[in-house]
PDB file of N, CA and C in Angstrom:
ATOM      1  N   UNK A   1       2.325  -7.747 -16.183  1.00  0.00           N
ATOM      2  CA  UNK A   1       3.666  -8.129 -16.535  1.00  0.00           C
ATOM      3  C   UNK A   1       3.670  -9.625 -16.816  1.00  0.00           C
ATOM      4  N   UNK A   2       2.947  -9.902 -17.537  1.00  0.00           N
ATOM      5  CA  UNK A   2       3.172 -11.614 -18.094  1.00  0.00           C
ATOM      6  C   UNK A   2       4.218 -11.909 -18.667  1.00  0.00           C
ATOM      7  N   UNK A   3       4.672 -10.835 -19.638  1.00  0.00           N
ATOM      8  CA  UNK A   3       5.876 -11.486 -20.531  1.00  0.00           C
ATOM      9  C   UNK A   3       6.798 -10.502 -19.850  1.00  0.00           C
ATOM     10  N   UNK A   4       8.664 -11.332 -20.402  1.00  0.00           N
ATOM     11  CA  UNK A   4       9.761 -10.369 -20.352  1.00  0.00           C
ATOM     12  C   UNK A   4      10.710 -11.263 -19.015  1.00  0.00           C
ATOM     13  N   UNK A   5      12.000 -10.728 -19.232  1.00  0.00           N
ATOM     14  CA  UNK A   5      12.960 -11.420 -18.577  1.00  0.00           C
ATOM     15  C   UNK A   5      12.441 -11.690 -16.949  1.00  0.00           C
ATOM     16  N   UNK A   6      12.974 -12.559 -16.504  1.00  0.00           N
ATOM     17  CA  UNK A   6      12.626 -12.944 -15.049  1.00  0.00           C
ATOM     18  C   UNK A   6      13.122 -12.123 -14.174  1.00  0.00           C
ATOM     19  N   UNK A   7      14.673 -12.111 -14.832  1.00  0.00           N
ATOM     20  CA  UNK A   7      15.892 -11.074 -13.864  1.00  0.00           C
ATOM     21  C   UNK A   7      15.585 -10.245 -13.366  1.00  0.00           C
ATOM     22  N   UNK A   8      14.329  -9.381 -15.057  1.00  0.00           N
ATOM     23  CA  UNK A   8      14.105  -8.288 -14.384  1.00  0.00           C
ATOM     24  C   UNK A   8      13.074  -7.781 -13.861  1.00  0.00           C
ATOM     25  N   UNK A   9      12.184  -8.773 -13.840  1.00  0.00           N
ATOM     26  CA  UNK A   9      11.128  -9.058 -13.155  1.00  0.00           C
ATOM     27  C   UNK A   9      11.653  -8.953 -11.431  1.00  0.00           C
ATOM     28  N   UNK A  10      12.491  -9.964 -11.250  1.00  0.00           N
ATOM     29  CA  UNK A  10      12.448 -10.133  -9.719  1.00  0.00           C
ATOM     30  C   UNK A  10      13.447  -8.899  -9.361  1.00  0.00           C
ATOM     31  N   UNK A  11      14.402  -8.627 -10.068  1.00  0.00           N
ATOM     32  CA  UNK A  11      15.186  -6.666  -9.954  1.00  0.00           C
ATOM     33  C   UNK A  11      13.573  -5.762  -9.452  1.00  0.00           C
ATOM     34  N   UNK A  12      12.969  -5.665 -10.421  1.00  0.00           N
ATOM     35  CA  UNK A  12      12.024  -4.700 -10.196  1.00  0.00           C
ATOM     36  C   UNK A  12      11.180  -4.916  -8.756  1.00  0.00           C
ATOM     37  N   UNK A  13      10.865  -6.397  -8.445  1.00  0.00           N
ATOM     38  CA  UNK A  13       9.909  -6.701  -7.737  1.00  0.00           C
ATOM     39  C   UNK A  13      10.975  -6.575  -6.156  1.00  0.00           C
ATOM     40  N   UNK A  14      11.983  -6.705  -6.064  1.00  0.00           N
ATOM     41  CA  UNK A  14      12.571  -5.817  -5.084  1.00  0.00           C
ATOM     42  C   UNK A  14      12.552  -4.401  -4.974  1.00  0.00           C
ATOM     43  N   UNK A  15      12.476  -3.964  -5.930  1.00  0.00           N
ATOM     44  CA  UNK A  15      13.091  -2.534  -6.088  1.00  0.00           C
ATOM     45  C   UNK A  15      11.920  -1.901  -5.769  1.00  0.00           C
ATOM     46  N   UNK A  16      10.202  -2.285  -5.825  1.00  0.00           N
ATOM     47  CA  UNK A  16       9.081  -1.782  -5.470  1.00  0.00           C
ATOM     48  C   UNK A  16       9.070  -2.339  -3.977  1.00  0.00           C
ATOM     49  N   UNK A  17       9.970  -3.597  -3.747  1.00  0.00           N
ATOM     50  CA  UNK A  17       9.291  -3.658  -2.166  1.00  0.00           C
ATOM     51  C   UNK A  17       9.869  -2.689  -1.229  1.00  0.00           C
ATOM     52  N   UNK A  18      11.055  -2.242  -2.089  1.00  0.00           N
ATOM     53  CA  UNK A  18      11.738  -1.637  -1.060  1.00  0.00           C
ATOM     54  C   UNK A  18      11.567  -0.523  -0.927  1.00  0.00           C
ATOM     55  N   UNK A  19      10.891   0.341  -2.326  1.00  0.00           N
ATOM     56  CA  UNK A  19      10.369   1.748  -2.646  1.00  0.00           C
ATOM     57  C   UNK A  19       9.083   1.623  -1.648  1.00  0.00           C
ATOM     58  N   UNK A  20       8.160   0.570  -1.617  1.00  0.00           N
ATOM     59  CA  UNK A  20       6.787   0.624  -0.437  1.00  0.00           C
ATOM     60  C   UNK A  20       7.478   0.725   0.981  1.00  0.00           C
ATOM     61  N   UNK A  21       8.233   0.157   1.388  1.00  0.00           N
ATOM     62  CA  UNK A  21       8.725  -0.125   3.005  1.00  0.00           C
ATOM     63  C   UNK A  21       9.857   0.550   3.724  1.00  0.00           C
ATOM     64  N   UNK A  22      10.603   1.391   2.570  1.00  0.00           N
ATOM     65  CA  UNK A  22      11.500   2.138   3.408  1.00  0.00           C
ATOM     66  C   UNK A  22      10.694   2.824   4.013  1.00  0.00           C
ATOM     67  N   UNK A  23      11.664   3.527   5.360  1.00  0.00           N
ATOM     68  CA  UNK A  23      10.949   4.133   6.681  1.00  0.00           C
ATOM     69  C   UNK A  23      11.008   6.159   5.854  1.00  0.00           C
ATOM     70  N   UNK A  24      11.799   6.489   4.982  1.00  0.00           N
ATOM     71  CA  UNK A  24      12.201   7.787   4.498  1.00  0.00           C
ATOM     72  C   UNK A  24      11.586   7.728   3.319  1.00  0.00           C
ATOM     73  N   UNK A  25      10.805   6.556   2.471  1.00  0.00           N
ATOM     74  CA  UNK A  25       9.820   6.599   1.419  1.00  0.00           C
ATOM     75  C   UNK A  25       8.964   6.640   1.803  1.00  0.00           C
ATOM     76  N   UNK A  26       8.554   6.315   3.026  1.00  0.00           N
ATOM     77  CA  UNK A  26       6.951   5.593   2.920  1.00  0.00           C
ATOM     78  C   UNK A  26       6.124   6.884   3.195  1.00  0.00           C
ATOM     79  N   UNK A  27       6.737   7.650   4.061  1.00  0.00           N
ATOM     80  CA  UNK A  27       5.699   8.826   4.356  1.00  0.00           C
ATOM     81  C   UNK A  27       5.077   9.649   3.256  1.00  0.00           C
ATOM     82  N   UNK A  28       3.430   9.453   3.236  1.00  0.00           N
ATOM     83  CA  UNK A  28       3.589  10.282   2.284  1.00  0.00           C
ATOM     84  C   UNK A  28       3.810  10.650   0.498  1.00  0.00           C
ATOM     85  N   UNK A  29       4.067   9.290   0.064  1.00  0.00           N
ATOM     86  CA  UNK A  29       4.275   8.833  -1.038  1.00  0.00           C
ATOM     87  C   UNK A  29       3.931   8.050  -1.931  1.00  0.00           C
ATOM     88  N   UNK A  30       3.472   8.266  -3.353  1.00  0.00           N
ATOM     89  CA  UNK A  30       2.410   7.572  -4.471  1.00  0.00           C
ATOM     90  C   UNK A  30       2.820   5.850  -4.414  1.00  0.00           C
ATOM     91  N   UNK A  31       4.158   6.043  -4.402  1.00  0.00           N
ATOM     92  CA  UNK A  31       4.586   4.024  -4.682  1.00  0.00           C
ATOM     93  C   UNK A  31       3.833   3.992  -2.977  1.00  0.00           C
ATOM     94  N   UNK A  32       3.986   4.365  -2.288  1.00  0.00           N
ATOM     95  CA  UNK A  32       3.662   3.069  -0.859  1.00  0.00           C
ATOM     96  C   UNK A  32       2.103   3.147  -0.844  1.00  0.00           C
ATOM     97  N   UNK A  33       1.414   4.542  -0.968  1.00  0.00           N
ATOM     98  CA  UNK A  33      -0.252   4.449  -0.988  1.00  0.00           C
ATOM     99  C   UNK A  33      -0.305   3.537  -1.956  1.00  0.00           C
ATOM    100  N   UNK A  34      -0.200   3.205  -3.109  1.00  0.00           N
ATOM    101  CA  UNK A  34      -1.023   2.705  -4.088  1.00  0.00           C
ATOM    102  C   UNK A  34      -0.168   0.980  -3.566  1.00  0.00           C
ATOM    103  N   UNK A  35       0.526   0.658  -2.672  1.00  0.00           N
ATOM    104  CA  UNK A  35       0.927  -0.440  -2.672  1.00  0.00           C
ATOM    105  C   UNK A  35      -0.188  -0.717  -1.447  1.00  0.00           C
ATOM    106  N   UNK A  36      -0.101  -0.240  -0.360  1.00  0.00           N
ATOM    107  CA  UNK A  36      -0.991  -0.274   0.628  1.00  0.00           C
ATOM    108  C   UNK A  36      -2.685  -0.506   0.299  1.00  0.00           C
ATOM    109  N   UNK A  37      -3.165   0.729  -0.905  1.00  0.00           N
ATOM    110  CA  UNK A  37      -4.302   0.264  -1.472  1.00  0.00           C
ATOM    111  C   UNK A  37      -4.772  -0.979  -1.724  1.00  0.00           C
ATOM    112  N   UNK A  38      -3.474  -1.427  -2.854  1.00  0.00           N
ATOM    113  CA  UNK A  38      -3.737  -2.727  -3.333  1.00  0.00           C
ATOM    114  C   UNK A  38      -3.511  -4.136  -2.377  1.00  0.00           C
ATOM    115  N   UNK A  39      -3.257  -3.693  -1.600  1.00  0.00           N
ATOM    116  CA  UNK A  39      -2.581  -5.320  -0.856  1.00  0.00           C
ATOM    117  C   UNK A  39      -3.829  -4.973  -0.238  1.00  0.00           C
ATOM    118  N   UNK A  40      -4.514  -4.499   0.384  1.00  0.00           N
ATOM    119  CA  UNK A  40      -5.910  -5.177   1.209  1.00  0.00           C
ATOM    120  C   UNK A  40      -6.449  -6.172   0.181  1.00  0.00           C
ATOM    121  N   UNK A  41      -6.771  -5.416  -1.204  1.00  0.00           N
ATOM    122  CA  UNK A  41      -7.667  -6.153  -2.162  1.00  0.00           C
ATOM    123  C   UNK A  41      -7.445  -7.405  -2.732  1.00  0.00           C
ATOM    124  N   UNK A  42      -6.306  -7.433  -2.978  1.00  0.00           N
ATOM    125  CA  UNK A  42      -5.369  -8.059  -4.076  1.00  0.00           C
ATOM    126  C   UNK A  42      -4.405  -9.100  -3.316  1.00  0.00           C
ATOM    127  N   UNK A  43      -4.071  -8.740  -2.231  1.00  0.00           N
ATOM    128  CA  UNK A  43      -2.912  -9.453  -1.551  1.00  0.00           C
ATOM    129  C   UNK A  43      -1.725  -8.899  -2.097  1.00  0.00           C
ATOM    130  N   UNK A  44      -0.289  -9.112  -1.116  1.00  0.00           N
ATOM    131  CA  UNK A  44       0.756  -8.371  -1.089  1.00  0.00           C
ATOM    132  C   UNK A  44       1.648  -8.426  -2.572  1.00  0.00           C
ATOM    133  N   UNK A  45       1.332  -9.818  -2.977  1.00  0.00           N
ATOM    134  CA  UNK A  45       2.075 -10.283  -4.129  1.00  0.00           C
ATOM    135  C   UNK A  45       1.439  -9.298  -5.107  1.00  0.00           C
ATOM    136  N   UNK A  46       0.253  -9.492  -5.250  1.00  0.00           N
ATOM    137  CA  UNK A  46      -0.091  -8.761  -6.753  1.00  0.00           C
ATOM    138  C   UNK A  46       0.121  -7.394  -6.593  1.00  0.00           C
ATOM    139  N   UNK A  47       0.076  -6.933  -5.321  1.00  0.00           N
ATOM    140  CA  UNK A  47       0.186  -5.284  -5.403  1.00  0.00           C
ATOM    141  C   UNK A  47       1.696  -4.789  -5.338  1.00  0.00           C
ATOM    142  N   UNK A  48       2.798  -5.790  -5.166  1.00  0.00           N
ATOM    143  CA  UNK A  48       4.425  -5.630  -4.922  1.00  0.00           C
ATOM    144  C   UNK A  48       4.162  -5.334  -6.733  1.00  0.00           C
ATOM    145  N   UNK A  49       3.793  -6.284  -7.438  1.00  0.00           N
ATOM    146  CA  UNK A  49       4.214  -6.470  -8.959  1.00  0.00           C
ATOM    147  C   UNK A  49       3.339  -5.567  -9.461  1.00  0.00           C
ATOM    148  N   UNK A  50       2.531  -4.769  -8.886  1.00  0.00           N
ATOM    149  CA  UNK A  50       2.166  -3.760  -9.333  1.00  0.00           C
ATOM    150  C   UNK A  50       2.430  -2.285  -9.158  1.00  0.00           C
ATOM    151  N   UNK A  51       3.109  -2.336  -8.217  1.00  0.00           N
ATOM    152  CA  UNK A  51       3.943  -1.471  -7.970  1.00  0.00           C
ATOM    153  C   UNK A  51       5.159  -1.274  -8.911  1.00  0.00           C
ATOM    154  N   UNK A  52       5.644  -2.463  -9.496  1.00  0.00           N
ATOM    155  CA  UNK A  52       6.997  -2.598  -9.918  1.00  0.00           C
ATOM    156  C   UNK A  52       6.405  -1.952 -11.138  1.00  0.00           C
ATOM    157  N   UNK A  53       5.157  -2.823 -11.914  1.00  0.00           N
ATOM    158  CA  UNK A  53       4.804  -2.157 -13.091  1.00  0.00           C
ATOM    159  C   UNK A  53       4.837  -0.567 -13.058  1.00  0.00           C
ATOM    160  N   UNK A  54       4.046   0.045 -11.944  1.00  0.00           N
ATOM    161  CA  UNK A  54       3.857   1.024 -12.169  1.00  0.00           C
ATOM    162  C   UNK A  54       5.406   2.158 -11.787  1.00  0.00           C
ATOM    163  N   UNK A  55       6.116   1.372 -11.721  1.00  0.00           N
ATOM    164  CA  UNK A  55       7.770   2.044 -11.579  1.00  0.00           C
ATOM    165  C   UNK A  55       8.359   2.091 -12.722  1.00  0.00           C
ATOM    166  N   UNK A  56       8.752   0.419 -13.725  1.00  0.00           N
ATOM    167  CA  UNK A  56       9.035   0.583 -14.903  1.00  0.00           C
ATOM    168  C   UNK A  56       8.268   1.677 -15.530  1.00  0.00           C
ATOM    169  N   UNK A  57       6.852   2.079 -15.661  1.00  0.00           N
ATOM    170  CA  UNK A  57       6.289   2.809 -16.183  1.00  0.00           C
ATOM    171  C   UNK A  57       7.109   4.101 -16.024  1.00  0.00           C
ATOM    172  N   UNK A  58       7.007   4.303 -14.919  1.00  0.00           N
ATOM    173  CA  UNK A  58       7.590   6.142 -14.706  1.00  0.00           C
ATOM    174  C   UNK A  58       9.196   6.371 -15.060  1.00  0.00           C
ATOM    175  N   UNK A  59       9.527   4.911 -15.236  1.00  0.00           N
ATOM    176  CA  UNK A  59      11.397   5.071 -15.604  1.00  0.00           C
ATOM    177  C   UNK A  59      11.148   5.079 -17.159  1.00  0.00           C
ATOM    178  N   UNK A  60      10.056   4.734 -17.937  1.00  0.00           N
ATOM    179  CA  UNK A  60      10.673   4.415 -19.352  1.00  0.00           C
ATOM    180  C   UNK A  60       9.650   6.041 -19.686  1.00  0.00           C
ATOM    181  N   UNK A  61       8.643   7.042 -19.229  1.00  0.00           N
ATOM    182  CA  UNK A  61       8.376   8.008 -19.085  1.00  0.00           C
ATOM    183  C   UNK A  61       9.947   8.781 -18.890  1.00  0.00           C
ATOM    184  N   UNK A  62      10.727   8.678 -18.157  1.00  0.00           N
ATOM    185  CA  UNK A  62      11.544   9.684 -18.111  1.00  0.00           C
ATOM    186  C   UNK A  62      13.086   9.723 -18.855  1.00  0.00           C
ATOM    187  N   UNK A  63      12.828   8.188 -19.362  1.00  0.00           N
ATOM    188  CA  UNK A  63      14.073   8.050 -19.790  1.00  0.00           C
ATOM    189  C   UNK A  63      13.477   8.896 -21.715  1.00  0.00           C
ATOM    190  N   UNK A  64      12.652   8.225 -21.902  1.00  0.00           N
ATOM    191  CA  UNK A  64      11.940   9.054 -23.253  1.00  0.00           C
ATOM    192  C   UNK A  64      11.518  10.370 -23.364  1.00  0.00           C
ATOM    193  N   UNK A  65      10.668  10.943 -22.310  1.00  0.00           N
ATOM    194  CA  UNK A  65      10.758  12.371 -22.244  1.00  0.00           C
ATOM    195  C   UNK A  65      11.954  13.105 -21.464  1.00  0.00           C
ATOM    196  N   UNK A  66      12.688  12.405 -21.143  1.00  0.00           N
ATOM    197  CA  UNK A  66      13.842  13.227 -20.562  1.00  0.00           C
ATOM    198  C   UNK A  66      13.608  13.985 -19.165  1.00  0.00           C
ATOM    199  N   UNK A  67      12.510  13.974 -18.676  1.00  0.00           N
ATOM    200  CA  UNK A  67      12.132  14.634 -17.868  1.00  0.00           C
ATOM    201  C   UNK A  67      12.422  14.152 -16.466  1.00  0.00           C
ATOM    202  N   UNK A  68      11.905  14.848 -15.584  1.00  0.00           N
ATOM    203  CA  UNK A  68      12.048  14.903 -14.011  1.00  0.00           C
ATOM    204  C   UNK A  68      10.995  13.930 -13.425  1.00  0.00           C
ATOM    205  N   UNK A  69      10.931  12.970 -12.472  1.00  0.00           N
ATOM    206  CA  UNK A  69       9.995  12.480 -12.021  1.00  0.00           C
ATOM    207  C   UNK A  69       9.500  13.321 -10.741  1.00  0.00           C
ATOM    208  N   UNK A  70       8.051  13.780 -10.889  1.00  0.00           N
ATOM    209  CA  UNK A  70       7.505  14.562  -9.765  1.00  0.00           C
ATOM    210  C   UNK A  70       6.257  13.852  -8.970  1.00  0.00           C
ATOM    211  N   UNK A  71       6.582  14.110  -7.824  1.00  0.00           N
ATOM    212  CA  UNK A  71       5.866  13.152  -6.990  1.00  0.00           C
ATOM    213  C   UNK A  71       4.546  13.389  -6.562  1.00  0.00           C
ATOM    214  N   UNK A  72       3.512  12.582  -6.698  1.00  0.00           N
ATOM    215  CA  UNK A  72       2.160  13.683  -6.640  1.00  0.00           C
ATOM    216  C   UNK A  72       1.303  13.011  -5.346  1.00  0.00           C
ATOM    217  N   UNK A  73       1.999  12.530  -4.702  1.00  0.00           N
ATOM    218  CA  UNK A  73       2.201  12.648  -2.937  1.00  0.00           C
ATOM    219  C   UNK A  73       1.248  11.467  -2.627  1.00  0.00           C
ATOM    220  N   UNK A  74       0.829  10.916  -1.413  1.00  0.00           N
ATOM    221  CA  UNK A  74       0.303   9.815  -0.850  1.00  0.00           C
ATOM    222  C   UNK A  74      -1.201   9.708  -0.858  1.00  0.00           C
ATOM    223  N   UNK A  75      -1.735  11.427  -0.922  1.00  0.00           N
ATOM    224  CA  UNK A  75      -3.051  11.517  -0.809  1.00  0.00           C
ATOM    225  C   UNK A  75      -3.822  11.420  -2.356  1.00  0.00           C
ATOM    226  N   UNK A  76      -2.989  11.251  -3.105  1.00  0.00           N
ATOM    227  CA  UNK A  76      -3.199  11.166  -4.765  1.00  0.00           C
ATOM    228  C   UNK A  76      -4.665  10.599  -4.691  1.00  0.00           C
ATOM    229  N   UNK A  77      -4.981   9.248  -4.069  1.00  0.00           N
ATOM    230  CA  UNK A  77      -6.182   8.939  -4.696  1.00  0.00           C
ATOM    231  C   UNK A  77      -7.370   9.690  -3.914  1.00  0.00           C
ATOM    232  N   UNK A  78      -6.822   9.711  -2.477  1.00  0.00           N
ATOM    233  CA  UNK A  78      -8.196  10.443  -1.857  1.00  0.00           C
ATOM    234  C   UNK A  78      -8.331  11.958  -2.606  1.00  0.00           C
ATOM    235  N   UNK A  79      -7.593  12.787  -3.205  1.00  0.00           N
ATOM    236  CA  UNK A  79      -7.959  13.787  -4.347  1.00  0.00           C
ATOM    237  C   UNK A  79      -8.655  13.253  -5.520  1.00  0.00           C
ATOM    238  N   UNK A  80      -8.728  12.258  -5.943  1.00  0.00           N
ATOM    239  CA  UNK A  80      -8.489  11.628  -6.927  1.00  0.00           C
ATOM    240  C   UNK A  80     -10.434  11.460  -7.032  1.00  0.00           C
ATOM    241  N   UNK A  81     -10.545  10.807  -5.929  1.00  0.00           N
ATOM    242  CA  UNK A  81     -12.189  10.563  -5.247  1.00  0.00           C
ATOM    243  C   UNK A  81     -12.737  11.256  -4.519  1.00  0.00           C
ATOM    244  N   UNK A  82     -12.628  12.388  -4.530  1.00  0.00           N
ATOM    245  CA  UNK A  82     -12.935  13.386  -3.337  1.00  0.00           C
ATOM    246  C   UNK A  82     -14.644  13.154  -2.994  1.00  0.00           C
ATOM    247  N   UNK A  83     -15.567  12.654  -3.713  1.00  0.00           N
ATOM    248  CA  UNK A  83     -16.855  12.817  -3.787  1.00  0.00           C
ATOM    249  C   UNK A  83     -17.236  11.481  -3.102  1.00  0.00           C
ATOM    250  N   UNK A  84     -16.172  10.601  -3.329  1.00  0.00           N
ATOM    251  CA  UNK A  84     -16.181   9.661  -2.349  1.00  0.00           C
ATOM    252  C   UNK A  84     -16.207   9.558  -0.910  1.00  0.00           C
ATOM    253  N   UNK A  85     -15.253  10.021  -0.792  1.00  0.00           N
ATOM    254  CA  UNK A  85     -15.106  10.747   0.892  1.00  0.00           C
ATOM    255  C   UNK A  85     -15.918  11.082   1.426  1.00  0.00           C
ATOM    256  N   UNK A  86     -16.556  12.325   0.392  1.00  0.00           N
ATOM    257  CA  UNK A  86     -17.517  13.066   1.359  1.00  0.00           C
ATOM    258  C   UNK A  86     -18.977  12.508   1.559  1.00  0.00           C
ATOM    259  N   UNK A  87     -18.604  11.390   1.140  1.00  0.00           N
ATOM    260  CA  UNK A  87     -20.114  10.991   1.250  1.00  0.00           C
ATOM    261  C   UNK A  87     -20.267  10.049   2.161  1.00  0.00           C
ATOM    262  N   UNK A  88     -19.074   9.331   2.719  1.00  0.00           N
ATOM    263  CA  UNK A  88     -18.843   8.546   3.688  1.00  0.00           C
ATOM    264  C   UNK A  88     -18.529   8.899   4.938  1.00  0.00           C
ATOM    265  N   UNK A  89     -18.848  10.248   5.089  1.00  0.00           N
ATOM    266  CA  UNK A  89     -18.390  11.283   6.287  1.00  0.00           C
ATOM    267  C   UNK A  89     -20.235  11.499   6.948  1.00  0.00           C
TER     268      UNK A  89
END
């Protein structure tokens, strides 16, 4: 997110902190894993604004396909790497 209004830059960059940290989002859910992922690596900042990115993403997905946003749950990446896992077991 280099370019584009600030407003809605810092709109969004709330709107992901609060999608990672509510106590009724967090369980369980793609925005808080992939925020959690990234903040070990990255630190909290880059993974809040990446979160946000990856929110605008799924709002301008549904506002164009019209569709439903479906949630593909917290364990997304450990499915994602499964061969990973098992090799670290």
């Amino acid at each position: 997110m280099r370019q584009g209004k600030r407003y809605l830059r810092g709109a969004l960059c709330q709107m992901a902190w609060a999608i990672s940290h509510t106590i009724s989002y967090t369980k369980d859910k793609y925005p808080s894993a992939l925020f959690y992922r990234l903040a070990g690596r990255h630190g909290v900042k880059e993974a809040n604004l990446a979160v946000a990115c990856q929110v605008l993403r799924i709002m301008f997905h549904i506002i164009r396909d019209g569709g439903l946003y479906r949630e593909v749950g917290g364990d997304y990446f450990d499915r994602l790497h499964r061969s990973a896992l098992n090799t670290s077991l």
